[in-house]
Protein backbone atom coordinates (compact mmCIF):
# COMPACT_ATOMS: atom_id res chain seq x y z
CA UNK A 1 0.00 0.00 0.00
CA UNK A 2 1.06 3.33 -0.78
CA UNK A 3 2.13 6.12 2.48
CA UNK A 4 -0.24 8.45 3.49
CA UNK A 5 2.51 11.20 1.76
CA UNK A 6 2.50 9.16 -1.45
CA UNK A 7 -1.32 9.21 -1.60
CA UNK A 8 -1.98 12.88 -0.75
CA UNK A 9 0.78 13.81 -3.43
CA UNK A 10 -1.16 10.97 -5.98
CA UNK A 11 -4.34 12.76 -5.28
CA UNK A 12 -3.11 16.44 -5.44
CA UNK A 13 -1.85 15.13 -8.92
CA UNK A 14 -5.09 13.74 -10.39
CA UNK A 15 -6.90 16.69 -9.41
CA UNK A 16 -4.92 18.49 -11.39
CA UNK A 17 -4.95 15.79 -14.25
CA UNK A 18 -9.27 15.78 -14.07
CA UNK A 19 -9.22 19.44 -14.02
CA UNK A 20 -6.61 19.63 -16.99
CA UNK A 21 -8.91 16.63 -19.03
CA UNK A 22 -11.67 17.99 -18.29
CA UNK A 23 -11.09 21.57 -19.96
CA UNK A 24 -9.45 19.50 -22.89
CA UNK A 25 -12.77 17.51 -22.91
CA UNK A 26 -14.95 21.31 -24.27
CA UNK A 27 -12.63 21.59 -26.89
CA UNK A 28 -11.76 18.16 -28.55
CA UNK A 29 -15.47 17.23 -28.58
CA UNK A 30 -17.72 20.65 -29.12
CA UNK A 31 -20.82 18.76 -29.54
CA UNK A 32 -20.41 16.13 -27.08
CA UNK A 33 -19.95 16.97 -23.48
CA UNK A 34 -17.71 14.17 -22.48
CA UNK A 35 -18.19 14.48 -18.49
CA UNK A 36 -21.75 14.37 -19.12
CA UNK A 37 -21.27 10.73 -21.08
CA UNK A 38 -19.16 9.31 -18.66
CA UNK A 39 -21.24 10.57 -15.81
CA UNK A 40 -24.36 8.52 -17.48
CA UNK A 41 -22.23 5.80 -18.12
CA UNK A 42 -21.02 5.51 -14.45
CA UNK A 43 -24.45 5.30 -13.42
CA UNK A 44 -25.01 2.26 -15.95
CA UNK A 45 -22.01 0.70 -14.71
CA UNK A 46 -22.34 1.04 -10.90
CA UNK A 47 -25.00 3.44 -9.37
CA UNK A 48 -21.90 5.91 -9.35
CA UNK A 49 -20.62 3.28 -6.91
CA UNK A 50 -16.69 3.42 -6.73
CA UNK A 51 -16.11 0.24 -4.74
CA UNK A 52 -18.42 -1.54 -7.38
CA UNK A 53 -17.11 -5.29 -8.27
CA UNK A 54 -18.16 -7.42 -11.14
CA UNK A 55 -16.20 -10.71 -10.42
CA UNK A 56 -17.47 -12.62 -13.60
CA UNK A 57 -15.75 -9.60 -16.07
CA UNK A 58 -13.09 -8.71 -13.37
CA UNK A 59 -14.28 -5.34 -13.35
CA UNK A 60 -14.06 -2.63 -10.70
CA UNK A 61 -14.88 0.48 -9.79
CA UNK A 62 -17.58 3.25 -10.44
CA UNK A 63 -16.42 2.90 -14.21
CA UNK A 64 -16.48 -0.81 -14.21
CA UNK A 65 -13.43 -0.66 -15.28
CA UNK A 66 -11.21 -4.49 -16.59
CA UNK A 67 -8.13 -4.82 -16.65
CA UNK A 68 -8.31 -4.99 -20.81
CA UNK A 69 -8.70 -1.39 -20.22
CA UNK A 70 -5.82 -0.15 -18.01
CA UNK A 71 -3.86 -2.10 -20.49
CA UNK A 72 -5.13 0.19 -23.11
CA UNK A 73 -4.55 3.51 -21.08
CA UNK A 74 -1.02 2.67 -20.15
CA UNK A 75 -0.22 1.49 -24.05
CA UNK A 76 -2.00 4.76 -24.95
CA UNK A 77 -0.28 6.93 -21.71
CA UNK A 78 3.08 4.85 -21.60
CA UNK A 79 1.80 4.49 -17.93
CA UNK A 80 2.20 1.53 -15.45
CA UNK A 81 -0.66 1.65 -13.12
CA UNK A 82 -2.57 -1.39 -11.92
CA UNK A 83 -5.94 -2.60 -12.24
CA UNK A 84 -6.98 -1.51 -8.62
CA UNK A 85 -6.42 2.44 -9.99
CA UNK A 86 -9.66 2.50 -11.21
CA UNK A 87 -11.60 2.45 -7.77
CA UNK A 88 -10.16 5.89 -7.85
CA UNK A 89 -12.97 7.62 -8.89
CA UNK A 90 -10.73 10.91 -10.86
CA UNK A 91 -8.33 8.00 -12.09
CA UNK A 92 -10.99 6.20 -13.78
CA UNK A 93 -12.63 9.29 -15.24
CA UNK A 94 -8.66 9.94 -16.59
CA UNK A 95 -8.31 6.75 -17.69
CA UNK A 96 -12.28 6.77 -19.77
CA UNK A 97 -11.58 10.69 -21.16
CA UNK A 98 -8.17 9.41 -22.83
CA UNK A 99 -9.31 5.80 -23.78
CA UNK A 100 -12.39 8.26 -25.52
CA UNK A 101 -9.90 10.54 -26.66
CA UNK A 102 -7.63 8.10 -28.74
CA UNK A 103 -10.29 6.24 -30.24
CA UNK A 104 -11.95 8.88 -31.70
CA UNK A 105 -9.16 10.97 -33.20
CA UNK A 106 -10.43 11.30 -36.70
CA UNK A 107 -14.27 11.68 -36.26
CA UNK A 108 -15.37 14.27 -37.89
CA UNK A 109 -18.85 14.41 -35.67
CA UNK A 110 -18.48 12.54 -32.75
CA UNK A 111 -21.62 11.41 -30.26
CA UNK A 112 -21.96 10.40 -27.31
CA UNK A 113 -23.21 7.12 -28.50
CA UNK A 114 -19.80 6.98 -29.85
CA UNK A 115 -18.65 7.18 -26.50
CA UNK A 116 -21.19 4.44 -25.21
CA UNK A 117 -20.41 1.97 -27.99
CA UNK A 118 -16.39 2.62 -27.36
CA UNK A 119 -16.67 2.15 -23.88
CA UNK A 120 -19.12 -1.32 -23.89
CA UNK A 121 -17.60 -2.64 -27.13
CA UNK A 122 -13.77 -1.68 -26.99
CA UNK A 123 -12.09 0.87 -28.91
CA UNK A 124 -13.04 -0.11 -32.80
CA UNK A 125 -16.94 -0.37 -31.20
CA UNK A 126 -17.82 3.20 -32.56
CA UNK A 127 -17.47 2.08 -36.27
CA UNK A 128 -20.91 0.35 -35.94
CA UNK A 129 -22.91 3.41 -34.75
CA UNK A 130 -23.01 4.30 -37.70
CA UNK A 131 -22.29 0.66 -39.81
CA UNK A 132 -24.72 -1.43 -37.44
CA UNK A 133 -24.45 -5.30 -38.22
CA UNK A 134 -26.90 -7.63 -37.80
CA UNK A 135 -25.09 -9.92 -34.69
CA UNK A 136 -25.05 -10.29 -31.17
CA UNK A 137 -22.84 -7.55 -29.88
CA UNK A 138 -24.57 -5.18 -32.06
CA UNK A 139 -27.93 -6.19 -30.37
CA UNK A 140 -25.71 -4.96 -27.04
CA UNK A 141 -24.53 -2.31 -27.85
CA UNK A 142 -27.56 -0.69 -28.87
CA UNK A 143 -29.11 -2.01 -25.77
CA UNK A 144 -26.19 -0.45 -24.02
CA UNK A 145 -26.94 2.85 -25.59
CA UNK A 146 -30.56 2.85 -24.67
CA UNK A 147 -29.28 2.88 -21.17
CA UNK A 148 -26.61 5.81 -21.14
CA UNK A 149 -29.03 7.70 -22.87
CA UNK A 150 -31.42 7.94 -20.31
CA UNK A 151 -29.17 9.38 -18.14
CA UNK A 152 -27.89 12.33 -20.65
């Protein structure tokens, strides 16, 4: 476990971070307010419930967060952190705003069900919002959707 020191100093730091991401969030997406998405999403996942714990997909947090995807934030960050970073509720709002961020570099328009389907589906999800196939994890994904947008 981290000292007391080490964990005021780690939290001084993501404030910062969430603060920094969150006025970077306005500009990289002007007609989808990213906060608001994950905020829905969070409620979705967990009843904005940070100590949340799926055991059958290993995921954690308020984000529901496995480990699949701190694997992607520290490929994307050329971070280290481990899977138990994402009970920290800023850390796992980090960790979504980048994962969002990388995967949708290039979208001219973005949504937030781009957003949904990226964060249910993985990062190559968003492709089918707006090429829907006729499968399975389509069928989810739009059922995920219905879900996040009730809370936008």
């Amino acid at each position: 476990m981290y000292k007391l020191a080490e964990k005021i100093a780690q939290g001084i730091i993501l404030i910062g971070l969430l603060f920094l991401c969150v006025k970077c969030s306005s500009q990289a997406f002007a007609d989808v307010d990213v906060i608001d998405v994950i905020e829905a999403i969070e409620i979705v996942e967990s009843n904005k419930n940070p100590y949340a714990i799926n055991i059958k997909e290993n995921a954690i947090g308020s984000l529901q967060i496995r480990p699949i995807m701190i694997a992607d934030y520290n490929r994307i960050t050329n971070q280290d952190f481990a899977h138990d970073i994402a009970y920290n509720k800023a850390m796992a709002y980090i960790i979504a705003q980048e994962i969002f961020f990388h995967y949708m570099k290039g979208i001219k328009n973005p949504t937030a069900k781009h957003l949904a389907f990226i964060w249910n589906g993985g990062g190559s999800a968003w492709k089918r919002v707006d090429n829907p196939k006729n499968d399975l994890k389509q069928k989810n994904l739009d059922s995920y959707w219905e879900k996040v947008k009730m809370h936008l």
